[in-house]
C-alpha atoms as a PDB file:
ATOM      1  CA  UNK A   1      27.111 -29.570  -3.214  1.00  0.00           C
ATOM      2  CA  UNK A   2      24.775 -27.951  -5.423  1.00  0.00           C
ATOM      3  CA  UNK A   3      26.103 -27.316  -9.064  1.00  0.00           C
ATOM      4  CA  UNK A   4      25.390 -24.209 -10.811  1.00  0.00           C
ATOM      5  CA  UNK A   5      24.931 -24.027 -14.523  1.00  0.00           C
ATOM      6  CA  UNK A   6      26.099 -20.816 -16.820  1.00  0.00           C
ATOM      7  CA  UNK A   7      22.376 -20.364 -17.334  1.00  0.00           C
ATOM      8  CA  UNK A   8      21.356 -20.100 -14.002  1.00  0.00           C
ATOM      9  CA  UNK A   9      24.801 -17.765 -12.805  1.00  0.00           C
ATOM     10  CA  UNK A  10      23.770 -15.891 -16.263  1.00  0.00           C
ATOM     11  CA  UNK A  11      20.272 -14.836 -15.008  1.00  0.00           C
ATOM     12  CA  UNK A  12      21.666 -14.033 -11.225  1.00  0.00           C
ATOM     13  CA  UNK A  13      24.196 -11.539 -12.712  1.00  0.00           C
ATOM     14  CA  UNK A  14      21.180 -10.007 -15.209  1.00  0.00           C
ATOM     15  CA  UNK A  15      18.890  -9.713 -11.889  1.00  0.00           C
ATOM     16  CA  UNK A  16      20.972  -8.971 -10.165  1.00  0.00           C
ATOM     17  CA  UNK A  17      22.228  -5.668 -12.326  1.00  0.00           C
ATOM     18  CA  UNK A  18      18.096  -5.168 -12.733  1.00  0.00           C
ATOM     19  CA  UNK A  19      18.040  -5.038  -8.781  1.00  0.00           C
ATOM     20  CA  UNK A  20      20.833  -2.053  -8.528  1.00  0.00           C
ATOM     21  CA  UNK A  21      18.481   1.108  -9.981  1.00  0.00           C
ATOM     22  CA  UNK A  22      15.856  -0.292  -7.857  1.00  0.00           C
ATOM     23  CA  UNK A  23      17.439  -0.570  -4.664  1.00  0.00           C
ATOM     24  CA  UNK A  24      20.104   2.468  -5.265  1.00  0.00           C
ATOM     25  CA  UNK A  25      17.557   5.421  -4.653  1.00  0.00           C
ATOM     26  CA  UNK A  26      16.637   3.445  -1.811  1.00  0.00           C
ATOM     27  CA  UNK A  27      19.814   3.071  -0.256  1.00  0.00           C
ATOM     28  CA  UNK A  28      21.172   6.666  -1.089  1.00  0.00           C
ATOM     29  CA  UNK A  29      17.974   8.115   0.829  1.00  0.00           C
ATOM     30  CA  UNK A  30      18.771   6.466   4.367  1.00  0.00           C
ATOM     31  CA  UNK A  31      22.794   7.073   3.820  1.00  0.00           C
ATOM     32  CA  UNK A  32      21.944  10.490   2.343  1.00  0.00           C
ATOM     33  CA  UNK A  33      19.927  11.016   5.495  1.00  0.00           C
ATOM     34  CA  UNK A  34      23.377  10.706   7.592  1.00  0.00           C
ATOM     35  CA  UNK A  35      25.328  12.927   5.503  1.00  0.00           C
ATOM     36  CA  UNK A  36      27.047  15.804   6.255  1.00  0.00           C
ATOM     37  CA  UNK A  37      26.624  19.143   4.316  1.00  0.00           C
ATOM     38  CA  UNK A  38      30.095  18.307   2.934  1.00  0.00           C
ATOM     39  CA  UNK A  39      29.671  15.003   1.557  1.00  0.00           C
ATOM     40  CA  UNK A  40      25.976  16.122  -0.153  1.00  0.00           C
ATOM     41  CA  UNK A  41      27.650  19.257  -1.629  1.00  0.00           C
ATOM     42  CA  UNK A  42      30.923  17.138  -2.715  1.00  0.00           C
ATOM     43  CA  UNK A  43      31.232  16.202  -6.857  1.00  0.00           C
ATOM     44  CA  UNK A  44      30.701  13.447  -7.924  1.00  0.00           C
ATOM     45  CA  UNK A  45      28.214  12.564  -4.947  1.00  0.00           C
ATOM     46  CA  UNK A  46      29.719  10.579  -2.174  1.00  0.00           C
ATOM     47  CA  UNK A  47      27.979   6.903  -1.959  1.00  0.00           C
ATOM     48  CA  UNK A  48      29.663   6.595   1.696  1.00  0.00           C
ATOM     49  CA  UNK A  49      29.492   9.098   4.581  1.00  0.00           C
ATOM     50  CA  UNK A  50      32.629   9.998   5.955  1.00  0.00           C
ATOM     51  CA  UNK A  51      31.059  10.283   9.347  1.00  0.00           C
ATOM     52  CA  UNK A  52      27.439  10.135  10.833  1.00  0.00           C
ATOM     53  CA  UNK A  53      25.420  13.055  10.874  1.00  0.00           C
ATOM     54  CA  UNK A  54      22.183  12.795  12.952  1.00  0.00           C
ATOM     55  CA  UNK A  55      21.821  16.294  12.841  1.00  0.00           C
ATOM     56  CA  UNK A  56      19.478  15.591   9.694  1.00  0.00           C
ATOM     57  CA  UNK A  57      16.437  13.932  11.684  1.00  0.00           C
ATOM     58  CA  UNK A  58      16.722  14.927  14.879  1.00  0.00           C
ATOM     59  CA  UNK A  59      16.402  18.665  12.629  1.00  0.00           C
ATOM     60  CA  UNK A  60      13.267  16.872  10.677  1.00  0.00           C
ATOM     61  CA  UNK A  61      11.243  16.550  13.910  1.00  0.00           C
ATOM     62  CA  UNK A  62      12.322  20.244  14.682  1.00  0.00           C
ATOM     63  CA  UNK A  63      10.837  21.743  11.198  1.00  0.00           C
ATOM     64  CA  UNK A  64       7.635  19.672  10.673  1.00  0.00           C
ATOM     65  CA  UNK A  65       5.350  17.899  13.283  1.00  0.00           C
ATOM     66  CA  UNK A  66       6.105  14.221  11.843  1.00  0.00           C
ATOM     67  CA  UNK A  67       4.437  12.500  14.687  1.00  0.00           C
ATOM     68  CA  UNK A  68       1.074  14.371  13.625  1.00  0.00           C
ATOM     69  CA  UNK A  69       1.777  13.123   9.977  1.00  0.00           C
ATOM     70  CA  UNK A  70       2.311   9.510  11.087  1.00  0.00           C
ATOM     71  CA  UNK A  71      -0.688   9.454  13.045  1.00  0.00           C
ATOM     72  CA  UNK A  72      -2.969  10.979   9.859  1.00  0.00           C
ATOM     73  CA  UNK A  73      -1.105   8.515   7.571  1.00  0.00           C
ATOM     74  CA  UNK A  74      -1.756   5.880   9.754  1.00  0.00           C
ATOM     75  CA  UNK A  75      -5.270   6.379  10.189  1.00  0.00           C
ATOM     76  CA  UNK A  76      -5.924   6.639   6.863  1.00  0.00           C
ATOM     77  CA  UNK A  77      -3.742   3.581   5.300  1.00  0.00           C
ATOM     78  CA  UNK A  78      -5.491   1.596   8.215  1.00  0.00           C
ATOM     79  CA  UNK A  79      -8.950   2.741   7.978  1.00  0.00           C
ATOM     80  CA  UNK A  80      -8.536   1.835   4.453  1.00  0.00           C
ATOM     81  CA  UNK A  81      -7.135  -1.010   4.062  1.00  0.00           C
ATOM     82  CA  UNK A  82      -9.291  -2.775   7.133  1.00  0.00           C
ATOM     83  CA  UNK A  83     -12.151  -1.346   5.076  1.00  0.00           C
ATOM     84  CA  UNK A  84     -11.170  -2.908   1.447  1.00  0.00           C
ATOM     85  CA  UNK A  85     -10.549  -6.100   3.238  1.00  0.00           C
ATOM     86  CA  UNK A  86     -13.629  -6.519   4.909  1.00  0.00           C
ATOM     87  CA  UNK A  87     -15.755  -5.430   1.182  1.00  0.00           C
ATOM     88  CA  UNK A  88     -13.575  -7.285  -0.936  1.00  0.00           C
ATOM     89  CA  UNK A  89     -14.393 -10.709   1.430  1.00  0.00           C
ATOM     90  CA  UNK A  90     -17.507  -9.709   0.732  1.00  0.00           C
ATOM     91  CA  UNK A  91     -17.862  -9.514  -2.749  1.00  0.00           C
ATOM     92  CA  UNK A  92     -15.688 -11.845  -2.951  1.00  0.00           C
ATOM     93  CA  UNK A  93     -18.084 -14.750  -1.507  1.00  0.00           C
ATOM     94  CA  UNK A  94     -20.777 -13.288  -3.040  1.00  0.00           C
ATOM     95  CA  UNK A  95     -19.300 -13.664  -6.949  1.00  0.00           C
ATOM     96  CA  UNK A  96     -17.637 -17.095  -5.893  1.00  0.00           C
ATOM     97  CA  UNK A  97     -20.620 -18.799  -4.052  1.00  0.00           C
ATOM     98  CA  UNK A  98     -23.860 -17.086  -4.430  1.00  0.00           C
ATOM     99  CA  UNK A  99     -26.447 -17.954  -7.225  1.00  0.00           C
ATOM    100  CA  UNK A 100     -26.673 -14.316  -9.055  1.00  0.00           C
ATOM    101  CA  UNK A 101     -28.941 -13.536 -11.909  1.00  0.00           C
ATOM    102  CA  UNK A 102     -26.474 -12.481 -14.716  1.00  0.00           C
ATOM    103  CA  UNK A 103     -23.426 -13.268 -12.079  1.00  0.00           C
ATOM    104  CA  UNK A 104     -20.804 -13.480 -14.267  1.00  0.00           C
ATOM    105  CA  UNK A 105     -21.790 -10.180 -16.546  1.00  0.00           C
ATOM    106  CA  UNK A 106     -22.288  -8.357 -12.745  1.00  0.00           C
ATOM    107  CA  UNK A 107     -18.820  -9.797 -12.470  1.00  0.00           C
ATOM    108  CA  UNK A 108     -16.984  -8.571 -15.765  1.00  0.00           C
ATOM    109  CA  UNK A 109     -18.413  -4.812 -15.366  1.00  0.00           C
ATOM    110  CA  UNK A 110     -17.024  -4.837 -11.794  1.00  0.00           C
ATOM    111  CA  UNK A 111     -13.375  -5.178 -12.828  1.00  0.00           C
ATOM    112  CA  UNK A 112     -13.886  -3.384 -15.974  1.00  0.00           C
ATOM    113  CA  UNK A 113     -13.730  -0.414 -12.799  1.00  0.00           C
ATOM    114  CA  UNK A 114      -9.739  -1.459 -13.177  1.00  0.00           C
ATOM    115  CA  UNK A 115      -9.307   0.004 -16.524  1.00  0.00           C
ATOM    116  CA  UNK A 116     -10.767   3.465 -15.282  1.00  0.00           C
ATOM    117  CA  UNK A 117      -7.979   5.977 -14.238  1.00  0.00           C
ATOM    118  CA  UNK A 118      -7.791   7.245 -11.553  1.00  0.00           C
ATOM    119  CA  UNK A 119      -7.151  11.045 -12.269  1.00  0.00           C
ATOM    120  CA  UNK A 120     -10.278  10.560 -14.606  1.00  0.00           C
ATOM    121  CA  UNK A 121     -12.533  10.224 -11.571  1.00  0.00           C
ATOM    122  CA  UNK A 122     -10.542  12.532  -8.993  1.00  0.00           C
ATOM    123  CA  UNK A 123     -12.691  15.931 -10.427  1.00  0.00           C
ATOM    124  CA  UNK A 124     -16.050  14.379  -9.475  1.00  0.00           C
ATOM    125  CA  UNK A 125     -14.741  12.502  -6.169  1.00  0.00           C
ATOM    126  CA  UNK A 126     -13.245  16.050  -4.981  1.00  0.00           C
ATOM    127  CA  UNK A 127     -16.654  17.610  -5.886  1.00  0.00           C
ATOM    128  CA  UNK A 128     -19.001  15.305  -4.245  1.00  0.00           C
ATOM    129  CA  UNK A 129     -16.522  14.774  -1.159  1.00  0.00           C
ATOM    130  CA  UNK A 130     -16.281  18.898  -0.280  1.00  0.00           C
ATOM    131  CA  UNK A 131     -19.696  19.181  -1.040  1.00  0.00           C
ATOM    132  CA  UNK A 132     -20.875  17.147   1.669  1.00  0.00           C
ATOM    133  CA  UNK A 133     -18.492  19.046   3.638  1.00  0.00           C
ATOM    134  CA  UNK A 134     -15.872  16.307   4.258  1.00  0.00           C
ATOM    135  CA  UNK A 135     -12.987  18.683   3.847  1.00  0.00           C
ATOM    136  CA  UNK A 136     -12.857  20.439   7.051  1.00  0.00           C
ATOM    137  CA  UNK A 137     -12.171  19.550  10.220  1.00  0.00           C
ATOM    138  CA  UNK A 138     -12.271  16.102  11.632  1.00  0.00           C
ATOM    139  CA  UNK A 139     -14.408  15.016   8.803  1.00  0.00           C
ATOM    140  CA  UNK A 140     -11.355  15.328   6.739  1.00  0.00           C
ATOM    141  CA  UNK A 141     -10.621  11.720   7.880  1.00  0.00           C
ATOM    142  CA  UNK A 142     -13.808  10.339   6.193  1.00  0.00           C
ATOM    143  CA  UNK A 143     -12.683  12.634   3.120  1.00  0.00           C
ATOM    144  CA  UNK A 144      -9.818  11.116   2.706  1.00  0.00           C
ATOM    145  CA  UNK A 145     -10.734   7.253   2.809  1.00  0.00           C
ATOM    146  CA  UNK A 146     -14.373   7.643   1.758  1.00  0.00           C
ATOM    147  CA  UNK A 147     -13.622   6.750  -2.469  1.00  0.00           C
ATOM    148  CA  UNK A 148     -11.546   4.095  -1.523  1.00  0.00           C
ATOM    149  CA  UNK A 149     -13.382   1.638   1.126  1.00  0.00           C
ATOM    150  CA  UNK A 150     -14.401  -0.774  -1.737  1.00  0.00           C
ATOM    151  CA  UNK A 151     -11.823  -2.310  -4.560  1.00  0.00           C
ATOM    152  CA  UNK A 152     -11.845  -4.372  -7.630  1.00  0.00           C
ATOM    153  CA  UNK A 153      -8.503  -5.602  -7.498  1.00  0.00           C
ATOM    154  CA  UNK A 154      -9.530  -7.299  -4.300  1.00  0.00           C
ATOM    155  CA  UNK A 155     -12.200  -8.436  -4.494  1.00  0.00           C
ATOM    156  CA  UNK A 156     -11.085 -10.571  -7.699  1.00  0.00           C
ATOM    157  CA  UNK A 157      -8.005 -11.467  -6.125  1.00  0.00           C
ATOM    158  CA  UNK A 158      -9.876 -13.100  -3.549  1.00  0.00           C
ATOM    159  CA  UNK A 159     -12.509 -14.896  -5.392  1.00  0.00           C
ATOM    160  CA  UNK A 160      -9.766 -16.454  -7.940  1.00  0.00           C
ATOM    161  CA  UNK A 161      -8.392 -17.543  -3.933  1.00  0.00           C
ATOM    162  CA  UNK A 162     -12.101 -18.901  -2.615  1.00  0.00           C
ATOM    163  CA  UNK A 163     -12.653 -20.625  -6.007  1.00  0.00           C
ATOM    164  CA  UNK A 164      -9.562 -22.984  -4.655  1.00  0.00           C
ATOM    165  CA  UNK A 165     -11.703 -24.056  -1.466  1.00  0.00           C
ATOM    166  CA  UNK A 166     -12.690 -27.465  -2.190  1.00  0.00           C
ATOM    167  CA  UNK A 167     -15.960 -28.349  -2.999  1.00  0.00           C
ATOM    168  CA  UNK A 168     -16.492 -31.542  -0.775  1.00  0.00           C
ATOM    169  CA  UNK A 169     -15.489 -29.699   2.488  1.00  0.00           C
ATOM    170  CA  UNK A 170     -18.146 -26.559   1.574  1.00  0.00           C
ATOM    171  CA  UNK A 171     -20.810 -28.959   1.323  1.00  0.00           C
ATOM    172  CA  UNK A 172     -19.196 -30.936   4.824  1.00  0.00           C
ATOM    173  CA  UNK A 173     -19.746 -27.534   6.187  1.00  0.00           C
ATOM    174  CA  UNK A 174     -23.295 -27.055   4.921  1.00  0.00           C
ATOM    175  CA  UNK A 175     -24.724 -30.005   5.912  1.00  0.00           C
ATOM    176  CA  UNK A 176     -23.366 -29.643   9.457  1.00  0.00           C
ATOM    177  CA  UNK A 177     -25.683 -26.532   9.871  1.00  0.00           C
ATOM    178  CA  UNK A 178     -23.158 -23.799   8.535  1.00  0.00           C
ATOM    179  CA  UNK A 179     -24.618 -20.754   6.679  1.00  0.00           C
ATOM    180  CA  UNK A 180     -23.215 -18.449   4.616  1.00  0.00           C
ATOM    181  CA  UNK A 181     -22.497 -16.161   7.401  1.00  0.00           C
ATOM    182  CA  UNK A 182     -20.821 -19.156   9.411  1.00  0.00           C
ATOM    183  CA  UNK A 183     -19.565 -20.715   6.725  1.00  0.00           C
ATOM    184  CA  UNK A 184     -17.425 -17.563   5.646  1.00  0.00           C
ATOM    185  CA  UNK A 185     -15.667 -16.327   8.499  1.00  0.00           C
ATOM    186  CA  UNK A 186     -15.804 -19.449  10.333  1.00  0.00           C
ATOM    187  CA  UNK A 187     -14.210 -21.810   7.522  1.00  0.00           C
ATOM    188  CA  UNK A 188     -12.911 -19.809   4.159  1.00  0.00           C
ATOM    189  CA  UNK A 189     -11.620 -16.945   5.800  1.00  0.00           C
ATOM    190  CA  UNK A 190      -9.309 -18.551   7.845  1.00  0.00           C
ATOM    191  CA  UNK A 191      -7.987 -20.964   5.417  1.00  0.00           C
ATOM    192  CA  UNK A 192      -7.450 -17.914   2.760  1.00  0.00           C
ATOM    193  CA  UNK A 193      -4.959 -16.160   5.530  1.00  0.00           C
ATOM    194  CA  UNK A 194      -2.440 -15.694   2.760  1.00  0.00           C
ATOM    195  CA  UNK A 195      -4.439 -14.188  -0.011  1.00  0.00           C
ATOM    196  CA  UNK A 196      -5.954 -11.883   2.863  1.00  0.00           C
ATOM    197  CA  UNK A 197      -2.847 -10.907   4.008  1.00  0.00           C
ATOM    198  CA  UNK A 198      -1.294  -9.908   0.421  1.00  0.00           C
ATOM    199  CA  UNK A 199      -4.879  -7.829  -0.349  1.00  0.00           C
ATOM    200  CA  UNK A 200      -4.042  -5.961   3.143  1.00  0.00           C
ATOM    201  CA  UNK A 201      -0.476  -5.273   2.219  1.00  0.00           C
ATOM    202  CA  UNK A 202      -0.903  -4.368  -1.051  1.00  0.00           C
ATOM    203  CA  UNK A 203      -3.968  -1.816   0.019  1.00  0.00           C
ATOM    204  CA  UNK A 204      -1.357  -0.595   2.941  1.00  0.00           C
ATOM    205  CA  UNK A 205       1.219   0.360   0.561  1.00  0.00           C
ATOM    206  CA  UNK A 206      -1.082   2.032  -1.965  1.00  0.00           C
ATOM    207  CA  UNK A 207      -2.829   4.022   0.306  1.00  0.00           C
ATOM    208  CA  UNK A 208       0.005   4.760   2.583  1.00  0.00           C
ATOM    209  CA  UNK A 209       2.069   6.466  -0.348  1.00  0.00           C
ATOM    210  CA  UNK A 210      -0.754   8.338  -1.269  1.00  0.00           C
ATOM    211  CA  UNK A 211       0.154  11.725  -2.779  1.00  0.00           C
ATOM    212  CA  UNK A 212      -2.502  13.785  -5.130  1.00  0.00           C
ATOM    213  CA  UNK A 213      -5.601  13.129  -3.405  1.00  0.00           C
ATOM    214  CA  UNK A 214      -4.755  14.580   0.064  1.00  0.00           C
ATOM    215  CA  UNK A 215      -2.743  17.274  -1.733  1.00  0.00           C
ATOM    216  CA  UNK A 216      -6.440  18.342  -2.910  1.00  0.00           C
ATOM    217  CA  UNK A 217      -8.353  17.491  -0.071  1.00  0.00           C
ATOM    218  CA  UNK A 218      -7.087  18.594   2.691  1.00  0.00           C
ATOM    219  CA  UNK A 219      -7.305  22.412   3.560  1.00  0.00           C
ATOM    220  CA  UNK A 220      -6.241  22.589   7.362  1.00  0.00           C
ATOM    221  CA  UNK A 221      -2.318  21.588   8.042  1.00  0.00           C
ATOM    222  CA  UNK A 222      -3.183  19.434  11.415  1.00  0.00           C
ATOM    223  CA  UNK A 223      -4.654  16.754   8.924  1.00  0.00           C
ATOM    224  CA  UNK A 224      -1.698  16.112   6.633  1.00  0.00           C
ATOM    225  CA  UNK A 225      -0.611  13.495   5.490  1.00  0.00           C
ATOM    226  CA  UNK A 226       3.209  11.894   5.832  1.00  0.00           C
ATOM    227  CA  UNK A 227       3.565  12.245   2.269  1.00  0.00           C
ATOM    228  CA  UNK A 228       2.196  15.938   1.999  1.00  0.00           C
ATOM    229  CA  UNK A 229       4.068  16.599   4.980  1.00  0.00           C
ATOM    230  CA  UNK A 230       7.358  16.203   4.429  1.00  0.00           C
ATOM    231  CA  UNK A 231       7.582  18.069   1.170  1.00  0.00           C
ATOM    232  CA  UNK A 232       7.370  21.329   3.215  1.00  0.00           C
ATOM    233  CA  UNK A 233      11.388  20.375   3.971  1.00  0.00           C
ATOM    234  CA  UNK A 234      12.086  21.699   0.731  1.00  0.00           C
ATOM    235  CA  UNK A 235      12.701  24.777   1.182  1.00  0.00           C
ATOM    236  CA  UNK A 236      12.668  27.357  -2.141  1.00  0.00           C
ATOM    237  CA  UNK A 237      15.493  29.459  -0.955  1.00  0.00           C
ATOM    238  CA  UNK A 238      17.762  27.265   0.864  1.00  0.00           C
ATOM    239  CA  UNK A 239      18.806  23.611  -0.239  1.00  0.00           C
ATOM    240  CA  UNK A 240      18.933  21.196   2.488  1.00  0.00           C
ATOM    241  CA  UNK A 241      19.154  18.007   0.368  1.00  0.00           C
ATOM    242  CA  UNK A 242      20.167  16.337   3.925  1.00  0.00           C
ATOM    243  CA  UNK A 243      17.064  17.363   5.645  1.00  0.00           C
ATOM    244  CA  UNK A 244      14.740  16.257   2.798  1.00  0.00           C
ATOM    245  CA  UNK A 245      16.341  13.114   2.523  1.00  0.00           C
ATOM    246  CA  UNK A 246      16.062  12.749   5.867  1.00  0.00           C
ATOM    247  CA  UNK A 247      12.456  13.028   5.858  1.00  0.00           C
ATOM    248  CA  UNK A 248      12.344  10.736   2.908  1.00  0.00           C
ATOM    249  CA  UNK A 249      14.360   7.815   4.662  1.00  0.00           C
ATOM    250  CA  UNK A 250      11.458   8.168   7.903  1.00  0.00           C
ATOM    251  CA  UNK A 251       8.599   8.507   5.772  1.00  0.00           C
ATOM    252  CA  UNK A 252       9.801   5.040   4.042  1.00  0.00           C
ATOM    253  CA  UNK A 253      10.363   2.965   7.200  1.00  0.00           C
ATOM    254  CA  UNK A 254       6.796   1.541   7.571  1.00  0.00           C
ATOM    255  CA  UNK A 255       6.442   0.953   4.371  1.00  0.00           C
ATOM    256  CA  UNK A 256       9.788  -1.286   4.097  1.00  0.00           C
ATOM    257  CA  UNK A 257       8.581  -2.934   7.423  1.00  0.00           C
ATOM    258  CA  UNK A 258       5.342  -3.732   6.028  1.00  0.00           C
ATOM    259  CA  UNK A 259       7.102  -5.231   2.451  1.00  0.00           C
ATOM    260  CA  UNK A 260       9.720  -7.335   4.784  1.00  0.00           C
ATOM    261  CA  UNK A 261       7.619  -9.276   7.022  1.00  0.00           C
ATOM    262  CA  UNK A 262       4.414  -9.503   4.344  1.00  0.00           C
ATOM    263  CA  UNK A 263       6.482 -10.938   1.211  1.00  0.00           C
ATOM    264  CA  UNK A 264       6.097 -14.267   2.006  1.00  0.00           C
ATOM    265  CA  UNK A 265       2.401 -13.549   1.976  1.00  0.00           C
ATOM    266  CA  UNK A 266       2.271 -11.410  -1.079  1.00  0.00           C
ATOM    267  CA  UNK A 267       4.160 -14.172  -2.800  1.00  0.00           C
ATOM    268  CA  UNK A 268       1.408 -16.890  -1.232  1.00  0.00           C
ATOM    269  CA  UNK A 269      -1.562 -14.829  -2.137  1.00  0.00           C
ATOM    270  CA  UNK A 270      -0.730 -13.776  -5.594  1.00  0.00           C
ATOM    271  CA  UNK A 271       0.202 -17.003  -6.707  1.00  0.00           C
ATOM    272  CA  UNK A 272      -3.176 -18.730  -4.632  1.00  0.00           C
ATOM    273  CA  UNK A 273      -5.671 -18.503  -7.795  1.00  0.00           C
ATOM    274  CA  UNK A 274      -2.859 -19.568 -10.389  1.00  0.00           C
ATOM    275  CA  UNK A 275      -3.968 -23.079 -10.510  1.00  0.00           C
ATOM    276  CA  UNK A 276      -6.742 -25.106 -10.351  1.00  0.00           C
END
C-alpha cells in the first residue's frame, strides 16, 4: 500500500483549497441554473436546490434563439481554429526545417507579435475589417475570423514539438524520395498528434469565449455570437438571476467537453518541446 508523507498530504490539502474558487463559480452556475426563484432570492445564497427547476432553460430557449448562437459560435471557433492549425504547421516546418536567410531573427520578430495586446490592435482590425465591408451580412463570418487565421503561440509551440523529430528518421525519409510536402503531412504530422491536438484546443477555447470583438463587429442580431447572445437575458428592469445563469451553465457545456476529453493532450503537447 502506498505510503503518504506529510509533505505530499500537505500540498493535496493546499491544492486542493486553490481548486475551490476555481471550480465554485463553476459549480454554482449549473446548480444556480436549477434553482428556484426562492432559493436564488434566499440570504445567505443556497449552495443546494431544494428541488429542480427546469423552468430556467427550457425559458432560455424561449427568450433568445440559442440554437442560432451555437451555430455562429461554432462556425467561428471552428473556422478558426482549423485555420490556425493548418498556418501554424506551416510555419512551423518552415522555422524548424527550412534553410532561411536571417531564420532565426525572422523567427524572434514573429513571437515578439505575443507581447502586442490585443485591444492595442482591435481599432485598426475593426477599421480595415468594415471597410472592406465584412460587417454585414454573411460576410460577417469572414469578419469575425479574418484577424485571427494565423498565430504565434502556435506556430512556436509546434516547432519547439518538430524540433523533437529525430534527425536520422528525417533523413530515412528523404532519401526514400520524401519531399517537404510528403515528408510533412505524411511523417511529422502524424507523429506530433498531441502537440496538434493541444494547439486546436487551446485555439477552440480562446476563440469560442470570445467576447469584445464580435460585440464590435457584428451589426445584424442573426450573426451573434453565444457569448453576445446570452447577455440579452439580463434584463435591466427585472432580475432573473435563474435565467442568466441558466444561459451561462449552456453556453459553458462545449467548452467543458472540449477541456475533458483534450487534457490528456494539452498536458502531452505542452510538455512535448520541454526536453531535448
Amino acid at each position: 500500500m502506498k505510503k503518504f508523507s506529510l509533505g505530499r498530504v500537505a500540498v493535496y490539502v493546499v491544492l486542493g483549497l486553490a481548486a475551490i474558487p476555481v471550480l465554485f463559480p463553476i459549480y454554482y452556475g449549473f446548480v444556480g441554473a436549477v434553482m428556484g426563484p426562492g432559493d436564488l432570492a434566499t440570504y445567505p445564497p443556497a449552495l443546494v436546490p431544494h428541488e429542480l427547476y427546469w423552468q430556467n432553460i427550457s425559458d432560455v430557449f424561449r427568450s433568445v434563439p440559442l440554437g442560432r448562437f451555437y451555430v455562429n459560435s461554432a462556425v467561428q471557433a471552428g473556422v478558426i481554429t482549423l485555420a490556425q492549425i493548418v498556418t501554424s504547421i506551416l510555419a512551423a516546418y518552415a522555422f524548424a526545417f527550412l534553410r532561411l536567410p536571417a531564420k532565426a531573427v525572422t523567427f524572434g520578430l514573429f513571437l515578439a507579435t505575443l507581447m502586442v495586446p490585443w485591444e492595442a490592435i482591435i481599432i485598426p482590425n475593426y477599421l480595415a475589417v468594415s471597410g472592406w465591408g465584412l460587417a454585414r451580412g454573411g460576410l460577417t463570418y469572414l469578419g469575425l475570423v479574418l484577424p485571427f487565421l494565423a498565430s504565434a503561440f502556435g506556430t512556436f509551440l509546434l516547432r519547439q514539438a518538430f524540433l523533437q523529430f529525430p534527425t536520422e528518421l528525417r533523413d530515412a525519409a528523404v532519401i526514400d524520395g520524401c519531399g517537404h510536402w510528403r515528408l510533412l503531412w505524411r511523417v511529422i504530422v502524424p507523429l506530433s498528434k498531441p502537440s496538434i491536438a493541444a494547439v486546436g484546443v487551446y485555439v477552440f477555447l480562446s476563440a469560442w469565449n470570445q467576447y469584445f470583438w464580435p460585440l464590435i463587429l457584428i451589426r445584424d442580431s442573426e450573426y451573434q455570437t453565444l457569448q453576445i447572445g446570452i447577455s440579452q437575458l439580463n434584463d435591466a428592469e427585472v432580475a432573473q438571476p435563474g435565467l442568466v445563469l441558466a444561459g451561462v451553465a449552456l453556453s459553458l457545456l462545449p467548452t467543458l467537453a472540449v477541456v475533458l476529453f483534450g487534457q490528456r493532450y494539452i498536458v502531452r503537447g505542452l510538455t512535448a518541446g520541454a526536453l531535448r
